[in-house]
Protein backbone atom coordinates (compact mmCIF):
# COMPACT_ATOMS: atom_id res chain seq x y z
CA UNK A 1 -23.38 3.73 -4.69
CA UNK A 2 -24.61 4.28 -8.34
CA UNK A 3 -26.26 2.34 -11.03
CA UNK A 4 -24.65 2.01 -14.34
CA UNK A 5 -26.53 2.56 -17.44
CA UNK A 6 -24.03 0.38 -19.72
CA UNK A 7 -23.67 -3.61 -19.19
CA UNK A 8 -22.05 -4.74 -16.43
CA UNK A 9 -19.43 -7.52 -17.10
CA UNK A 10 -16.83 -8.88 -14.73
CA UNK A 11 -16.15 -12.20 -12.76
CA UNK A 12 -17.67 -13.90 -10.13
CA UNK A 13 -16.56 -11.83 -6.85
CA UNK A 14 -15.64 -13.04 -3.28
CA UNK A 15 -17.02 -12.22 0.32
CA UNK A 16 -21.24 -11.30 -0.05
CA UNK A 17 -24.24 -12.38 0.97
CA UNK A 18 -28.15 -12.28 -0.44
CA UNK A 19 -30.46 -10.15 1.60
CA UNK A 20 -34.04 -10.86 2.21
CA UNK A 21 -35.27 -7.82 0.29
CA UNK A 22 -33.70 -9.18 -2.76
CA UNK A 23 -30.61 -6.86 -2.55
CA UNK A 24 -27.07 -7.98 -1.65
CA UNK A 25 -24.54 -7.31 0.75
CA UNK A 26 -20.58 -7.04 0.01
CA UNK A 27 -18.62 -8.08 3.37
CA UNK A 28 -14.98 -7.41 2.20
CA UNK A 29 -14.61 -4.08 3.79
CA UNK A 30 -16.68 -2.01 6.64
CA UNK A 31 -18.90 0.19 3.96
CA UNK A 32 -20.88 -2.91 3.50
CA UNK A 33 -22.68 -1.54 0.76
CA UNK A 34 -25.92 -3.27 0.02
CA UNK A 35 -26.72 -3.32 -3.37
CA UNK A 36 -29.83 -3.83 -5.99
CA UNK A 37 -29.01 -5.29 -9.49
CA UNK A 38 -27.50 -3.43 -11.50
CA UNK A 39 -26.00 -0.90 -8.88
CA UNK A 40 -22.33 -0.31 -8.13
CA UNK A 41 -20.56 -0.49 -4.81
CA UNK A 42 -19.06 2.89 -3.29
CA UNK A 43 -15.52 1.50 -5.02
CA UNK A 44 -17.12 1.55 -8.07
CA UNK A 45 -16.15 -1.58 -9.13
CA UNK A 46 -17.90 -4.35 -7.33
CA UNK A 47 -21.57 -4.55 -8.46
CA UNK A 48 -24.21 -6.44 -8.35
CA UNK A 49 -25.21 -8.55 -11.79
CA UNK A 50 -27.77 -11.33 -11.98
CA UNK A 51 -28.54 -11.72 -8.45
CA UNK A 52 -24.73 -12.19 -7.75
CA UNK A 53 -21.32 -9.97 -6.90
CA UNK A 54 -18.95 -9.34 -9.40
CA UNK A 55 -15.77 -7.76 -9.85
CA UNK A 56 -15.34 -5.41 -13.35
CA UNK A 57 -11.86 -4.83 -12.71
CA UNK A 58 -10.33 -8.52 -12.99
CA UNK A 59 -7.29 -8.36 -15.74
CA UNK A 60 -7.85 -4.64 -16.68
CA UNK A 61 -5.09 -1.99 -15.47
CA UNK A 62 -4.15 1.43 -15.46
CA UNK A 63 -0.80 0.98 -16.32
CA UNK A 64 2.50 -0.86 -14.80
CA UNK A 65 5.67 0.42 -14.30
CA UNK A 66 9.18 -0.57 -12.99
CA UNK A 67 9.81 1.30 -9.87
CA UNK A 68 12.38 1.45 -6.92
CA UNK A 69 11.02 -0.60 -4.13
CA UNK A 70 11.93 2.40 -1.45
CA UNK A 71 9.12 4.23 -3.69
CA UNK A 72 6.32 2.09 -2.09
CA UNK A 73 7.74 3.24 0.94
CA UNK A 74 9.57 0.08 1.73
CA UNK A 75 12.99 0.67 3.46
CA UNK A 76 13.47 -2.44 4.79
CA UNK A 77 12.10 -4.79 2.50
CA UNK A 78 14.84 -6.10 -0.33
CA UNK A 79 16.06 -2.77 -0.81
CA UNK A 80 17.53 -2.02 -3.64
CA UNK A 81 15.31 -4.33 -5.67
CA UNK A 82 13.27 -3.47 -8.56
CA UNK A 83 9.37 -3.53 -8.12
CA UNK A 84 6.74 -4.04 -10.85
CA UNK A 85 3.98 -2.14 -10.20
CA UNK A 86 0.20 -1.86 -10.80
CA UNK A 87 -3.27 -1.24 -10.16
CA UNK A 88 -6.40 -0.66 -11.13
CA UNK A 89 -9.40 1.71 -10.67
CA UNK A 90 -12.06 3.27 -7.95
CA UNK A 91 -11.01 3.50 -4.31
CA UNK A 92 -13.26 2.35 -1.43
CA UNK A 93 -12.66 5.20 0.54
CA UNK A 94 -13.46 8.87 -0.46
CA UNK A 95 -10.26 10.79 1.12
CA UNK A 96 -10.29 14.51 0.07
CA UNK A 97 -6.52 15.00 -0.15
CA UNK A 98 -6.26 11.47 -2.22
CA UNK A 99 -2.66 12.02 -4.08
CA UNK A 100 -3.85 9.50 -7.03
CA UNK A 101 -7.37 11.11 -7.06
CA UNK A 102 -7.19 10.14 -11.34
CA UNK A 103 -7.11 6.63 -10.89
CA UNK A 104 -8.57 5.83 -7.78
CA UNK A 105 -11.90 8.18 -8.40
CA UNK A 106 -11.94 7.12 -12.07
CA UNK A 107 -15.39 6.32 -13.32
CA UNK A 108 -13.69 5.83 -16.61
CA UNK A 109 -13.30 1.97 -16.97
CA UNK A 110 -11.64 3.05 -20.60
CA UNK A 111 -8.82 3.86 -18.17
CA UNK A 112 -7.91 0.46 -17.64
CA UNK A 113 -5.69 0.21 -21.26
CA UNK A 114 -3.42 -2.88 -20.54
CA UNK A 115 -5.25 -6.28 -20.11
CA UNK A 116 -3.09 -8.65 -18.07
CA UNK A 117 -4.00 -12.11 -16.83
CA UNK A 118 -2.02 -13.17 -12.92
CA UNK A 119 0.38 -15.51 -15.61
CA UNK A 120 1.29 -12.42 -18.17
CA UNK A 121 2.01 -10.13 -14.70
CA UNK A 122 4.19 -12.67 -12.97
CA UNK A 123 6.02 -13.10 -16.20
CA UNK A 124 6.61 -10.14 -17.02
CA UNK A 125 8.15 -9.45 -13.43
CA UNK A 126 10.62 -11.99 -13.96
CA UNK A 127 11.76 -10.86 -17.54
CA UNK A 128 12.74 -7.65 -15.97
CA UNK A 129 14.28 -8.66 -13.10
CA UNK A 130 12.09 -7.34 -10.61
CA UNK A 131 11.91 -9.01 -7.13
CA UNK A 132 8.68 -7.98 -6.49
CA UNK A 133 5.18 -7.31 -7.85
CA UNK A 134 2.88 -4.45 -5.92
CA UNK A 135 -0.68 -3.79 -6.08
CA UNK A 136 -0.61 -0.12 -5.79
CA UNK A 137 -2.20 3.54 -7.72
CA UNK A 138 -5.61 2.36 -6.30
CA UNK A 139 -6.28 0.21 -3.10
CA UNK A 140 -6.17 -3.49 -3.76
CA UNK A 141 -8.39 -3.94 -1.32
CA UNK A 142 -11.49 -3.73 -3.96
CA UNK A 143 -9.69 -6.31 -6.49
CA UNK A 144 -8.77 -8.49 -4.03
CA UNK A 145 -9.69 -11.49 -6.12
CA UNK A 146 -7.04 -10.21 -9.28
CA UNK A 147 -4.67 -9.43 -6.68
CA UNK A 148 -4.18 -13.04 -4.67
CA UNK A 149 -4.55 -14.87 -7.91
CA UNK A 150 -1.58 -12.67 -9.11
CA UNK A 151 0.31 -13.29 -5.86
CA UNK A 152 -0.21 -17.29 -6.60
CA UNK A 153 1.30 -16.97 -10.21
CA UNK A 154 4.04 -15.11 -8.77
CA UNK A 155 5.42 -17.04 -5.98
CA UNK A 156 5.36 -20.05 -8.46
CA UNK A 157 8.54 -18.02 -10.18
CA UNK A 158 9.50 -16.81 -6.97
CA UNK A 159 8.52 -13.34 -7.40
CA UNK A 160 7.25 -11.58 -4.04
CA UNK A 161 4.14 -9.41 -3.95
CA UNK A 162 3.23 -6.18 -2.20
CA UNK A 163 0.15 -4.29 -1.33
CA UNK A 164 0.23 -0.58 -0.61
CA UNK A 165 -3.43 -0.02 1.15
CA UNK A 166 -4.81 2.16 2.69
CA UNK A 167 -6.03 -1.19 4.98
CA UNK A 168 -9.89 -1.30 4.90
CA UNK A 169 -11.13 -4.15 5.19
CA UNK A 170 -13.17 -6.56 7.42
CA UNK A 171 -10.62 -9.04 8.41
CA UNK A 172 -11.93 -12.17 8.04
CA UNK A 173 -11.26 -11.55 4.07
CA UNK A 174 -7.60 -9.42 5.07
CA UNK A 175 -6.19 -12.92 6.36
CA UNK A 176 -7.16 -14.74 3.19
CA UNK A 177 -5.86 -11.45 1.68
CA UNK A 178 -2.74 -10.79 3.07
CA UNK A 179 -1.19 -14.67 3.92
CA UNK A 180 -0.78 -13.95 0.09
CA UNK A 181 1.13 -10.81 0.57
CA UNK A 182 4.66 -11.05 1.19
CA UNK A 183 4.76 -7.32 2.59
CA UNK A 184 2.16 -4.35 3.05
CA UNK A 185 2.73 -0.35 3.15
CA UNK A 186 -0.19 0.07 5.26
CA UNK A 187 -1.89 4.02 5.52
CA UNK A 188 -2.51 5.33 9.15
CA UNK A 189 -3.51 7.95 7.65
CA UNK A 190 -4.17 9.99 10.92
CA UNK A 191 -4.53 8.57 14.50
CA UNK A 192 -8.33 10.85 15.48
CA UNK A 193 -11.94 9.20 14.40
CA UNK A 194 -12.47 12.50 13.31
CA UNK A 195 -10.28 12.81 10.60
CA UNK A 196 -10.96 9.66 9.14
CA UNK A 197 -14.75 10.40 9.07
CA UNK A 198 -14.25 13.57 7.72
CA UNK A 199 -11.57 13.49 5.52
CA UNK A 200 -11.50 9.73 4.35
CA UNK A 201 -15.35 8.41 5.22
CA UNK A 202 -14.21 6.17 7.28
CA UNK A 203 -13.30 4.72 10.41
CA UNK A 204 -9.70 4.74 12.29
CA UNK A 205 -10.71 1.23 14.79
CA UNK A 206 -11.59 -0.80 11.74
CA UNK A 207 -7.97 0.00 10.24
CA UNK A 208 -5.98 0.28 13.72
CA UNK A 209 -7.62 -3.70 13.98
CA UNK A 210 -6.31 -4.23 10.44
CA UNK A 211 -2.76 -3.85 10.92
CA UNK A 212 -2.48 -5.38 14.54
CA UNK A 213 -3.84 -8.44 13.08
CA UNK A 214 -1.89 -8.76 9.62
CA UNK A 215 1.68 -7.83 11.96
CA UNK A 216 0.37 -10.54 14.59
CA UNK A 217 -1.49 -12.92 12.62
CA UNK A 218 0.45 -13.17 9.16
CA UNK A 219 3.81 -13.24 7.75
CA UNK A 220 3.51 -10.46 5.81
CA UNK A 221 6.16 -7.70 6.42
CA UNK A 222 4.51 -4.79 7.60
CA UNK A 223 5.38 -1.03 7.07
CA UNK A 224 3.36 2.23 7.78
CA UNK A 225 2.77 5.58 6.24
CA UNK A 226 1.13 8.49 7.54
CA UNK A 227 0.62 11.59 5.21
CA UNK A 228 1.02 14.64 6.79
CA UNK A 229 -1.12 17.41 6.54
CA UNK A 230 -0.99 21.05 8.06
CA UNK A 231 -3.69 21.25 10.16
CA UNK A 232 -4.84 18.18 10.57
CA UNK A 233 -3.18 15.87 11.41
CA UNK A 234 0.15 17.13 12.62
CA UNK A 235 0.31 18.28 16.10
CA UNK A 236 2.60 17.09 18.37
CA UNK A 237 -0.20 15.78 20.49
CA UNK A 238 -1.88 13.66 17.91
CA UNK A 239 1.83 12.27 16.31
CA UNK A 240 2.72 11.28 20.25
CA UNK A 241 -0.11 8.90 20.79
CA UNK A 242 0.03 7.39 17.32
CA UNK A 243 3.85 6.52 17.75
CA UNK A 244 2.88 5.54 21.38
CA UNK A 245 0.04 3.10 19.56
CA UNK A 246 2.47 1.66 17.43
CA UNK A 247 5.41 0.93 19.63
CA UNK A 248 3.12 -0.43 21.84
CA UNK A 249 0.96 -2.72 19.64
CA UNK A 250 3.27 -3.56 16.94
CA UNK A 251 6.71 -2.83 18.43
CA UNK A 252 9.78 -0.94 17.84
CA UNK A 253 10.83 -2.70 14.65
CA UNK A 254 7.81 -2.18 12.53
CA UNK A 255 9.03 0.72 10.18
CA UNK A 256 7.08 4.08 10.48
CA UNK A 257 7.40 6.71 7.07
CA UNK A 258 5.77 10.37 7.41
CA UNK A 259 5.14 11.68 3.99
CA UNK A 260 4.92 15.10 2.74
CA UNK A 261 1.50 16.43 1.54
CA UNK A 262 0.55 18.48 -1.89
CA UNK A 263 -2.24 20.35 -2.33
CA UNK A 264 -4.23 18.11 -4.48
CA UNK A 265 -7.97 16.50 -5.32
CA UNK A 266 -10.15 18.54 -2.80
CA UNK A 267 -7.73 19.95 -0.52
CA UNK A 268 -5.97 22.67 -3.03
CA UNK A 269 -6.60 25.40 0.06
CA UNK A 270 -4.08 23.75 2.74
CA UNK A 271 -0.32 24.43 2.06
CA UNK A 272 2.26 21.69 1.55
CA UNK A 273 3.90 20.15 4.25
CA UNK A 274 7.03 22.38 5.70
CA UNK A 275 10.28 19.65 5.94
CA UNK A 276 10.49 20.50 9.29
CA UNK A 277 7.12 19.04 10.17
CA UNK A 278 8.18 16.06 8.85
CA UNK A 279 11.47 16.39 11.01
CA UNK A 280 9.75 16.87 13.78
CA UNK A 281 7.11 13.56 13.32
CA UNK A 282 10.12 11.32 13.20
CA UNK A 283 12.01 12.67 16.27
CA UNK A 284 8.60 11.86 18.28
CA UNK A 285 8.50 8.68 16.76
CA UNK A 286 11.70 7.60 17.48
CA UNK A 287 12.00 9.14 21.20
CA UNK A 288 8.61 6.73 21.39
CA UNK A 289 11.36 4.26 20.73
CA UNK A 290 10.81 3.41 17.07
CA UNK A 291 13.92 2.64 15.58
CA UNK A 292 13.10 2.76 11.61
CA UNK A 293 11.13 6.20 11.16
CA UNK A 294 11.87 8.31 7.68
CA UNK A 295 10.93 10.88 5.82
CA UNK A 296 9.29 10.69 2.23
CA UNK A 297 8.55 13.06 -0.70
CA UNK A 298 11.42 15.60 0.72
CA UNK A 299 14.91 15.37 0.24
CA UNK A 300 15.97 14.63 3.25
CA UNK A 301 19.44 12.14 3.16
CA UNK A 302 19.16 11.58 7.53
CA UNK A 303 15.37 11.05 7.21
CA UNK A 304 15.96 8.09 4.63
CA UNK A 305 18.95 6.53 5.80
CA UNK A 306 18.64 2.84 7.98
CA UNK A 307 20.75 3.23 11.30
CA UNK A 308 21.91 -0.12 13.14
CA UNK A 309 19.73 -0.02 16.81
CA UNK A 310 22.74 -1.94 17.92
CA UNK A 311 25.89 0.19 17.51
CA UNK A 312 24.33 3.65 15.77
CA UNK A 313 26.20 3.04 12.56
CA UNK A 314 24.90 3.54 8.98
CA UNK A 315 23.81 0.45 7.45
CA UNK A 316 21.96 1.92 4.69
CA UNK A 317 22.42 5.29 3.01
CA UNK A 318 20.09 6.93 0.80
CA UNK A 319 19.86 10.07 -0.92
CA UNK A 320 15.91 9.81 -1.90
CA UNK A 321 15.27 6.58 -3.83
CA UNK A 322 19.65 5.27 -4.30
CA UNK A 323 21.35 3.89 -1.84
CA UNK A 324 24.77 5.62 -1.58
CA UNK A 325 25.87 2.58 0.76
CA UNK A 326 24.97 -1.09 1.95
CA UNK A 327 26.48 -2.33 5.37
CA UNK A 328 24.17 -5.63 5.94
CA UNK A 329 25.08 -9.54 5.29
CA UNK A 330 22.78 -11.35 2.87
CA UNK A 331 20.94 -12.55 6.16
CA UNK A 332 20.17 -8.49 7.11
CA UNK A 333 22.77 -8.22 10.20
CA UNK A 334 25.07 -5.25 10.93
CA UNK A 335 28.19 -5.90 9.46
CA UNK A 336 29.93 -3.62 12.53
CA UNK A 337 28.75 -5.30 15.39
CA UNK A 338 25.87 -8.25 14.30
CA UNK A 339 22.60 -7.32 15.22
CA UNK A 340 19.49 -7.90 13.38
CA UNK A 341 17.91 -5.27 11.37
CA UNK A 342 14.31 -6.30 11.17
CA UNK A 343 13.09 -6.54 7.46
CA UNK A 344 13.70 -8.75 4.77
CA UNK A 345 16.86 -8.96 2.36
CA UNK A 346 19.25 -11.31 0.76
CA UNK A 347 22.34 -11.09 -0.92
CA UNK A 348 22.46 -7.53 -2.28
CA UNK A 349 23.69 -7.11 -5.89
CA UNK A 350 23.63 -3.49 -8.04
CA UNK A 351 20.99 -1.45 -6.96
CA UNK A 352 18.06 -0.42 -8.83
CA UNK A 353 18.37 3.11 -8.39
CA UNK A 354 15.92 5.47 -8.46
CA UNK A 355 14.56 5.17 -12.34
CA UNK A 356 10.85 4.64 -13.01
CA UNK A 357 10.08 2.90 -16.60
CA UNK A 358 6.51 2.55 -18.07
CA UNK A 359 6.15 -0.63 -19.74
CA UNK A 360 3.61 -2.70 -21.18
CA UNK A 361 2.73 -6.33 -20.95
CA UNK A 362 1.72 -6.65 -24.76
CA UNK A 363 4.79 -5.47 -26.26
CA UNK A 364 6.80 -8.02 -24.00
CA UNK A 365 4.52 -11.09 -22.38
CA UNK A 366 6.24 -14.23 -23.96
CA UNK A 367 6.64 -17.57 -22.45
């Protein structure tokens, strides 16, 4: 927690409580950081400012961009569709290997360079066609307030929204949270208390209790990623019991993606992660009996590519972010033998392909 020299400004924040020593507590996620005016949570961007907890982030981003939804990793959610993403800055966990480490350990709010109000994002989504919005580069977990006011503006044009998370949170404010969220890519990022208090300063019960309750509790499409990491995380042991945790507690259809990791942040000792390993994770997971497991930030065409758990055919080919071929009705059935492929789609038009384009919300908001 720090204390910032410069005036704080912000908007009125969600989920705290006064303390008797004159402090405060934020209860949105399990740091609980208890703060004295003036100071700043661990995330950096919840503080404390006239007695009271704001949030500095509200309508201030890092940039948005037009990306493939697959990117996310969603397979199974609209795929093909565009996605407009977004975020903000600070993190509210402190993971040494942290692949966005720029944004999300920013203490640079001059980083935030496009303003956008929930209206000008949801907009903006539908003048370039894309299908959904996602709350991403940083966890929306810590502008949870900017995020579900977002999600409101854009299912009044019909515009779905997504939050890639790394799923800390208490979860009394993660079911106000995600009822909002039409879908989640959802971090395990390793399945041993150790390397979550070590690696991430954190705890793995608080987000194992996460995603059982948003998959149970909520409608919100649920897909997981773990990041792979020589060392630590990968044994066979360790990849066995976390596909055994999901099958059991979530089932065979929730989607499981093992990603490659790049030295990067704090970790610039530990090699990247061989393909094999990742070949390897995913025929665990699926002799666990998961039936959607893939492969990301390799080129691997099998390790992307959606198989029917019906008949064994193809239903959706990828080679990394395009989709080479589409065998599902609007309604997401087999179109070989009729079974349900659990995700979410509708009719499916031109895919998006696998182009990323910067924009920003000045040069186009317009009602």
């Amino acid at each position: 927690m720090e204390r910032s020299d410069a005036p704080l400004s912000g908007v009125p924040a969600r989920w705290w409580h006064a303390l008797d020593d004159g402090r405060i507590q934020c209860d949105l996620c399990p740091r609980e950081c208890k703060l004295h005016e003036g100071q700043r949570a661990a995330c950096f961007v919840r503080a404390m400012q006239d007695g009271k907890l704001i949030l500095t982030t509200y309508g201030r981003s890092s940039g948005f961009c037009i990306d493939p939804v697959e990117k996310k990793p969603l397979n199974n959610f609209y795929p093909g569709s565009s996605i407009l993403s977004f975020g903000t800055a600070g993190c509210n966990l402190a993971c040494k290997f942290c692949q966005n480490w720029d944004i999300s350990k920013s203490r640079d709010m001059d980083r935030l360079m496009d303003d956008a109000t929930p209206d000008a994002i949801a907009r903006a989504a539908r003048k370039t066609g894309a299908r959904s919005v996602a709350f991403t580069y940083n966890d929306p977990v810590i502008f949870a307030e900017y995020a579900m006011d977002t999600a409101d503006a854009c299912h009044a044009l019909d515009i779905k929204t997504v939050a890639v998370t790394a799923g800390y949170m208490h979860l009394a404010p993660a079911r106000e949270f995600y009822s909002k969220m039409d879908a989640a890519n959802i971090d395990l990022k390793a399945f041993s208390e150790e390397f979550y208090d070590k690696l991430c300063g954190a705890h793995l019960q608080a987000v194992l209790d996460l995603i059982a309750m948003v998959h149970h509790e909520t409608g919100c499409w649920v897909e997981l990623t773990t990041l792979l990491i020589p060392g630590k995380n990968d044994s066979d042991a360790e990849l066995t019991a976390l596909a055994a945790w999901v099958a059991k507690e979530l089932g065979p259809d929730v989607p499981l993606h093992f990603s490659a990791f790049h030295p990067d942040w704090k970790m610039n000792d530990i090699p990247a992660t061989p393909p094999a390993t990742l070949a390897r994770a995913r025929r665990i997971a699926m002799d666990a009996g998961l039936r959607y497991v893939y492969t990301g930030n390799v080129h691997d065409k099998a390790g992307v590519t959606t198989h029917c758990p019906g008949c064994g055919k193809v239903v959706i080919q990828r080679d990394w972010y395009n989709i080479l071929d589409y065998a599902l009705d609007d309604t997401g059935h087999c179109r070989q033998c009729g079974t349900a492929i659990a995700g979410r789609y509708e009719k499916f038009g031109t895919p998006f392909g696998a182009q990323r384009i910067p924009v920003r919300l000045h040069a186009m908001d317009g009602r």
